[in-house]
N, C-alpha and C. Protein backbone atom coordinates (compact mmCIF):
# COMPACT_ATOMS: atom_id res chain seq x y z
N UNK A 1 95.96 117.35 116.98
CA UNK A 1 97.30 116.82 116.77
C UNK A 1 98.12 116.98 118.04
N UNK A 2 98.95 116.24 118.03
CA UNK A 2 100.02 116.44 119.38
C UNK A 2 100.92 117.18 119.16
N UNK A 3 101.39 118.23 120.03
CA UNK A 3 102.19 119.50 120.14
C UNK A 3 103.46 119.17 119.14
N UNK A 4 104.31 118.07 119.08
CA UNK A 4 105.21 117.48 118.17
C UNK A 4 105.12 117.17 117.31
N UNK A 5 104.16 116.53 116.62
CA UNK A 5 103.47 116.17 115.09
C UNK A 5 102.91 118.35 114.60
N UNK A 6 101.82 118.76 115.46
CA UNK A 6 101.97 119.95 115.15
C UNK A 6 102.67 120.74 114.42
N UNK A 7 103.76 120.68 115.23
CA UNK A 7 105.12 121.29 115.03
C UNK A 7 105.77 120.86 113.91
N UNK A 8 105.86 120.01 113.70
CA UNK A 8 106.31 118.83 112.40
C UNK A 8 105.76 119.21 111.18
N UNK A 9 103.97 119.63 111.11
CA UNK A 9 103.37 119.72 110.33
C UNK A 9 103.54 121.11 109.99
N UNK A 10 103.85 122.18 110.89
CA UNK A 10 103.66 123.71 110.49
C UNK A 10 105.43 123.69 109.76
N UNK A 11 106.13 122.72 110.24
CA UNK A 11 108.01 123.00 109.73
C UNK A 11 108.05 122.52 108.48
N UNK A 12 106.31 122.00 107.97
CA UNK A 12 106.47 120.89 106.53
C UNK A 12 107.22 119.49 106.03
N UNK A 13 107.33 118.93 107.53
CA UNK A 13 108.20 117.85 108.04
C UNK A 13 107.19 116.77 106.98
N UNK A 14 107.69 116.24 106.28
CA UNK A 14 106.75 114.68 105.94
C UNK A 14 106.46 113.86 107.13
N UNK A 15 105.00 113.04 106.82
CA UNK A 15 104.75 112.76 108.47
C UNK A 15 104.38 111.46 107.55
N UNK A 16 104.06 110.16 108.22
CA UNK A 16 103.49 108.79 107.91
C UNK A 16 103.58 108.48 109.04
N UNK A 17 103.35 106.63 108.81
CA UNK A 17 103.38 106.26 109.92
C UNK A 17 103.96 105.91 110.62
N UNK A 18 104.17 106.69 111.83
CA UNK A 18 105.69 106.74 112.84
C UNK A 18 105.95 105.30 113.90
N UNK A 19 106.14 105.17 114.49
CA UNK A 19 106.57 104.27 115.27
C UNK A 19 105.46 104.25 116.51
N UNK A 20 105.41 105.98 116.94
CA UNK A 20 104.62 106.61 117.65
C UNK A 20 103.25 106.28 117.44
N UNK A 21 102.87 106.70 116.05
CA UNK A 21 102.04 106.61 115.53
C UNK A 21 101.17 105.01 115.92
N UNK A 22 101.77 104.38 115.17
CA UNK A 22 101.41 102.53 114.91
C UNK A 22 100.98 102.26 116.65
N UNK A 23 102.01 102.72 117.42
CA UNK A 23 101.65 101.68 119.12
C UNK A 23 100.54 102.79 119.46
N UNK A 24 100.30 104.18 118.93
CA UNK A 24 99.15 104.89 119.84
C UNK A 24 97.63 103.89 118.97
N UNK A 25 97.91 103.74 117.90
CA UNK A 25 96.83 102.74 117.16
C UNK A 25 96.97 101.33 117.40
N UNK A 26 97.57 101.24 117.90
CA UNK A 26 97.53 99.54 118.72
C UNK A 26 96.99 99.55 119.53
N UNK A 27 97.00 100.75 120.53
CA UNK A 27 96.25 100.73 122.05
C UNK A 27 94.88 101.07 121.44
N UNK A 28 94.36 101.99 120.82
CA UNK A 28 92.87 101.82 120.29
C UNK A 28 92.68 101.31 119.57
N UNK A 29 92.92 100.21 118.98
CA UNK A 29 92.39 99.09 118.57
C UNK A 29 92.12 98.05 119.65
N UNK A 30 92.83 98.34 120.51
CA UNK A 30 92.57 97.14 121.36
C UNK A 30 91.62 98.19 122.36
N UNK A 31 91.71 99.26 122.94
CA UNK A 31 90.73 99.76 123.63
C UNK A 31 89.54 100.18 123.23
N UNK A 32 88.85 100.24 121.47
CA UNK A 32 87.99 100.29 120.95
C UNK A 32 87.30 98.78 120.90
N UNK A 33 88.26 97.66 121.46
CA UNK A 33 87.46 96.33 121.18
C UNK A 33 87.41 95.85 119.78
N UNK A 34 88.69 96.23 118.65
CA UNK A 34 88.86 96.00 117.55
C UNK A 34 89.28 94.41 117.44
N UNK A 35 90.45 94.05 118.08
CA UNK A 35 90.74 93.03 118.72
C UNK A 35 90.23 92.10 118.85
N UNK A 36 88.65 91.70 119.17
CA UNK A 36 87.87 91.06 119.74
C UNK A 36 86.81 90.38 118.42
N UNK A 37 87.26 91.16 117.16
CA UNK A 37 86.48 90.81 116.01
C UNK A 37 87.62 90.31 115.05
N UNK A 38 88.23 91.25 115.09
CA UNK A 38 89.58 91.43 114.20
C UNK A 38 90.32 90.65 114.83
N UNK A 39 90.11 89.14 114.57
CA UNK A 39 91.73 88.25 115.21
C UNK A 39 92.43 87.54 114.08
N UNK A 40 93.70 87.66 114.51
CA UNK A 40 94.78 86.66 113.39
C UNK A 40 94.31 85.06 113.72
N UNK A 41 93.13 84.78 113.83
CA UNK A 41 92.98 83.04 113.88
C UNK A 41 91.56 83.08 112.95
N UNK A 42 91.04 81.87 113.23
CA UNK A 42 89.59 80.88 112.55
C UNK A 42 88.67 81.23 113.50
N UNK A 43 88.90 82.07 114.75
CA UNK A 43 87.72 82.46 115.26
C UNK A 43 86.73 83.88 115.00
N UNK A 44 87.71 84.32 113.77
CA UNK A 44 87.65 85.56 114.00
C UNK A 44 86.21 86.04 113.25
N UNK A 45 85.66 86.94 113.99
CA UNK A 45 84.39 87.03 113.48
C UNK A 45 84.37 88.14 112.41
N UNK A 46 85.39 88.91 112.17
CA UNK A 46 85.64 90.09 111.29
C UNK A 46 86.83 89.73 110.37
N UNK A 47 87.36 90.31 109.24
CA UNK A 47 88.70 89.50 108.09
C UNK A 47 89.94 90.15 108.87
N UNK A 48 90.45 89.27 108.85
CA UNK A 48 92.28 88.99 109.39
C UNK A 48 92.67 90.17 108.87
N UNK A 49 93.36 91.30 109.30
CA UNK A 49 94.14 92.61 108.81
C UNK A 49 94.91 92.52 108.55
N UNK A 50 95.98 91.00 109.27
CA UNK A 50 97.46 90.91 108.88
C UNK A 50 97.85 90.74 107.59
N UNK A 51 98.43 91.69 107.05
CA UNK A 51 98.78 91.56 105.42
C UNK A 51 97.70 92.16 104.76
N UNK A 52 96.76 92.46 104.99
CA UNK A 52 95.43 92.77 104.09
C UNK A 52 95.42 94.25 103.29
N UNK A 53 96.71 95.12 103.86
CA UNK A 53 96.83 96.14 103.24
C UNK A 53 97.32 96.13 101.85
N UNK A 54 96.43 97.13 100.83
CA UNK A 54 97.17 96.51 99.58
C UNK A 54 96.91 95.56 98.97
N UNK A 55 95.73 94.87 99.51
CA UNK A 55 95.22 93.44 98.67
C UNK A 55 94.09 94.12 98.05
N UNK A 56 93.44 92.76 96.87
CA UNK A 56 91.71 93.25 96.85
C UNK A 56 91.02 92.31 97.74
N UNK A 57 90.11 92.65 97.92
CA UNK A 57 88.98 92.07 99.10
C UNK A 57 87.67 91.19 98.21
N UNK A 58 87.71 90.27 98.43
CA UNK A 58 85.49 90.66 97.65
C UNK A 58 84.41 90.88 98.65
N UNK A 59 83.40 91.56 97.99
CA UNK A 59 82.89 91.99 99.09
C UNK A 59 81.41 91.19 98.57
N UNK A 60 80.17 91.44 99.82
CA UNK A 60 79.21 90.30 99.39
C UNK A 60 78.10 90.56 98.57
N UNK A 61 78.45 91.82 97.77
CA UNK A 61 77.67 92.53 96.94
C UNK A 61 77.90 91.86 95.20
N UNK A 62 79.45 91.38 95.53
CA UNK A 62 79.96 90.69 94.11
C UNK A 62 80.89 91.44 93.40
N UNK A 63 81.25 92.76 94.55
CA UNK A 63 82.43 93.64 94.15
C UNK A 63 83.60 92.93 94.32
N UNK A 64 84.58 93.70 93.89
CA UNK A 64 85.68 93.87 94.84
C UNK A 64 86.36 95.06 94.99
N UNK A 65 87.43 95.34 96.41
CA UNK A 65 87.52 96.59 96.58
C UNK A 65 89.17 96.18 96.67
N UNK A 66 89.82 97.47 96.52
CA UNK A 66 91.67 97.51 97.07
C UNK A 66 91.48 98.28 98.52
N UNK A 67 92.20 97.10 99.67
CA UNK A 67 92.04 97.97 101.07
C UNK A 67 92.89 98.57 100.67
N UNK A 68 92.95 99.79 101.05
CA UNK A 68 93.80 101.55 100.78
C UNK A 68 93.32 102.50 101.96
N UNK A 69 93.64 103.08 101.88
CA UNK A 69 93.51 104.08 103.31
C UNK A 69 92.05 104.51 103.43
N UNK A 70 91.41 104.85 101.84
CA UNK A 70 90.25 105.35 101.85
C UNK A 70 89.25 104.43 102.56
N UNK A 71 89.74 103.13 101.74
CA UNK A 71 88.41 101.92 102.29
C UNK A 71 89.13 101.09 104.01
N UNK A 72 90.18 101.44 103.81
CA UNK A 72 90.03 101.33 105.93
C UNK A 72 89.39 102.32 106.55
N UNK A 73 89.44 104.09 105.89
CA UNK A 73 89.03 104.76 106.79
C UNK A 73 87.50 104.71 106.59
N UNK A 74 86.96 104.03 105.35
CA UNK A 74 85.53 103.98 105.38
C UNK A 74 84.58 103.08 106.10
N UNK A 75 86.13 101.84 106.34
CA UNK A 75 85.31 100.74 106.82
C UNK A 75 85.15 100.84 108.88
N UNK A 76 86.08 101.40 108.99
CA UNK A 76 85.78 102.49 110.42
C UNK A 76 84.68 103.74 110.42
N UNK A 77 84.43 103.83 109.75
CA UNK A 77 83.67 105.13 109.92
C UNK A 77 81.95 104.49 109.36
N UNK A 78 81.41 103.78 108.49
CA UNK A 78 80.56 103.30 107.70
C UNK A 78 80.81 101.84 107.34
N UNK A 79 80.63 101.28 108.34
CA UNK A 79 81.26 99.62 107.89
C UNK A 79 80.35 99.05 106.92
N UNK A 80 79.18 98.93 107.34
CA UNK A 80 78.26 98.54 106.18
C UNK A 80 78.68 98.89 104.77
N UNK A 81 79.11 100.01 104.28
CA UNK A 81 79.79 99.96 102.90
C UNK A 81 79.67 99.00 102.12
N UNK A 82 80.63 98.54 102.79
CA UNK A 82 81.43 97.66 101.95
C UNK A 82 82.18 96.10 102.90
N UNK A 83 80.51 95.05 102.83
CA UNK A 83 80.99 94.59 103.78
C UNK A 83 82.18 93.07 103.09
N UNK A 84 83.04 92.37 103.77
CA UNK A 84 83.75 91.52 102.85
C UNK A 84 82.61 90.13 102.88
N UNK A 85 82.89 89.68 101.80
CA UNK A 85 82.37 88.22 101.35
C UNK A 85 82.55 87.47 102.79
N UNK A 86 81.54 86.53 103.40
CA UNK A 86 81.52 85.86 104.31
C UNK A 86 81.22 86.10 105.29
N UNK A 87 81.53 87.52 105.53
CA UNK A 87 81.37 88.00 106.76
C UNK A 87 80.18 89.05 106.98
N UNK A 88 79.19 88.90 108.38
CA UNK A 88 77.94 89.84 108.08
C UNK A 88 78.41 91.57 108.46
N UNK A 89 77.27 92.27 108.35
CA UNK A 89 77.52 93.44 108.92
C UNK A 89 77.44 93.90 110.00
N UNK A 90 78.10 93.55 111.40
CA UNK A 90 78.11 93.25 112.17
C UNK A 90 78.67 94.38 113.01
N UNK A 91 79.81 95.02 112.23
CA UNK A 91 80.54 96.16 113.00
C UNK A 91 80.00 97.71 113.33
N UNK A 92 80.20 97.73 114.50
CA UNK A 92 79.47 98.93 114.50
C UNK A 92 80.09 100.41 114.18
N UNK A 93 80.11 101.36 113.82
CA UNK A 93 80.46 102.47 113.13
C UNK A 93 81.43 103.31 114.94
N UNK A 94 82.47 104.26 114.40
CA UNK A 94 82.75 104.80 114.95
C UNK A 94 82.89 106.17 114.86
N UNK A 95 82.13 106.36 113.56
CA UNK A 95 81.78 107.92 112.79
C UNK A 95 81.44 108.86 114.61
N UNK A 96 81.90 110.00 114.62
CA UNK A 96 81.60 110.27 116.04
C UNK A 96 82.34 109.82 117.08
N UNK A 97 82.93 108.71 117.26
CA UNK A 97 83.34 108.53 118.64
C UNK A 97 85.14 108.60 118.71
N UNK A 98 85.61 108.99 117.47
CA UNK A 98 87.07 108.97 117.51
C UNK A 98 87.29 110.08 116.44
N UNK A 99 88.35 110.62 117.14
CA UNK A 99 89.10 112.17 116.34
C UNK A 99 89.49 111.86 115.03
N UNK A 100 90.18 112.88 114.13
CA UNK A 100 90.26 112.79 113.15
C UNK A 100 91.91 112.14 113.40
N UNK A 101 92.44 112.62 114.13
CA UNK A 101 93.97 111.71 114.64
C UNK A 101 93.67 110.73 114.92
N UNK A 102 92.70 109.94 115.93
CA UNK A 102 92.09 108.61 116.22
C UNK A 102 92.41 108.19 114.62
N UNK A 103 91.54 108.46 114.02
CA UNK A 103 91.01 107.89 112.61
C UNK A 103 92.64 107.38 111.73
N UNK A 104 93.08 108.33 112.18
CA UNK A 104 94.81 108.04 111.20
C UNK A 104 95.42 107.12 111.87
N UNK A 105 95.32 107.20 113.17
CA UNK A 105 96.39 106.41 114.24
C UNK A 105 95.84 104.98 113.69
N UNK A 106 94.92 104.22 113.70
CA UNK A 106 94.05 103.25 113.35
C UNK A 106 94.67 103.05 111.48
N UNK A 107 94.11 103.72 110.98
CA UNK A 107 94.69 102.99 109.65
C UNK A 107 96.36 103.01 109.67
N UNK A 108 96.73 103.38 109.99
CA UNK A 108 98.38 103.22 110.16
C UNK A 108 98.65 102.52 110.63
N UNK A 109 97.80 102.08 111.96
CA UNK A 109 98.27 100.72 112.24
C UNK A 109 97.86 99.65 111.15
N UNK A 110 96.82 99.50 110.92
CA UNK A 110 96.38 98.61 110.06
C UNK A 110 97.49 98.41 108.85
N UNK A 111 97.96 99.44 108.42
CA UNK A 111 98.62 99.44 107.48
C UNK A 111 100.01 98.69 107.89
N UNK A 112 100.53 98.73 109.01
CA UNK A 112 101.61 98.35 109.64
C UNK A 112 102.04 96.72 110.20
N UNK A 113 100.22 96.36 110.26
CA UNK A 113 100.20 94.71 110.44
C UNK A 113 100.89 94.02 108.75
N UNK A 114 101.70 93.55 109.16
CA UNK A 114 102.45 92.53 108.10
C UNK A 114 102.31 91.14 107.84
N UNK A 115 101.99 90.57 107.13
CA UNK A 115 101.69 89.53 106.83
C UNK A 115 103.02 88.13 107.39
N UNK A 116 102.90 87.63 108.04
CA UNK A 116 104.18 87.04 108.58
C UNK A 116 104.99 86.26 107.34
N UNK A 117 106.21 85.73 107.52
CA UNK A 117 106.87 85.20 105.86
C UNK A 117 106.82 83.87 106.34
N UNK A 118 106.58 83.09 105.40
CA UNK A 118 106.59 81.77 105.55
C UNK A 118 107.60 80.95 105.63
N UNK A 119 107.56 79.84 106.08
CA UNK A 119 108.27 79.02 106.60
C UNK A 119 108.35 77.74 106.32
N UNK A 120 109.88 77.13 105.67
CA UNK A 120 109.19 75.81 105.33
C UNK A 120 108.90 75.25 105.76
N UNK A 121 107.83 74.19 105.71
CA UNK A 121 107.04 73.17 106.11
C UNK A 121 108.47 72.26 107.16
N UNK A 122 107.50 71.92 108.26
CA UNK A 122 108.44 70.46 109.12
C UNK A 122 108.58 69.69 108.19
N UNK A 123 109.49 68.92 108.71
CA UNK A 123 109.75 67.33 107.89
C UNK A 123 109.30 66.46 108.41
N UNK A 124 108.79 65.44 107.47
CA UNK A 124 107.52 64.46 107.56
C UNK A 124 106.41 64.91 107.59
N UNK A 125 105.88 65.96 107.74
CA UNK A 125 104.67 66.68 107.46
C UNK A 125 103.90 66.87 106.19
């Protein structure tokens, strides 16, 4: 933990996800190469995160799952799990290569991508 969250945690401060938090999990997502699977378009070779917190998923087993903290932190750690409908198992595990703070910073962000609000349609469209 960082000397300030620490501190936070021994004063019994409630902690979520901070501001701090979300941009240190933005930079490893993008410096883990999360980014590169995980895109907000039709190229994306992994499912769109934006908004996905809080939904159900199907997965290609014929489940379905609620993304929740457990099944982001599972799908980082053991992607095969639980892989979604359409998409193969492709991602590779990071069980080992990121802290247990890594691991939070990451679903917090995830949790933090928002689904953008819609907009009405142009006219004549």
């Amino acid at each position: 933990m960082e000397p300030r969250a620490y501190e936070a945690w021994l004063a019994g401060e409630k902690t979520g996800p901070s501001a701090a938090g979300v941009a240190s999990g933005d930079e490893l997502f993008v410096a883990k190469s999360c980014n590169t699977c995980h895109r907000p378009d039709s190229a994306a070779r992994a499912p769109i995160l934006t908004g996905i917190f809080g939904t159900q998923v199907s997965l290609n087993d014929g489940t379905k799952a609620v993304v929740n903290d457990d099944y982001i932190r599972e799908s980082i750690l053991n992607p095969a799990a639980k892989v979604v409908n359409g998409y193969q198992p492709v991602m590779p595990t990071f069980k080992g290569q990121i802290s247990e703070e890594e691991l939070i910073q990451l679903v917090n962000y995830v949790k933090s991508l928002k689904a953008a609000s819609l907009t009405a349609p142009e006219a004549g469209k």
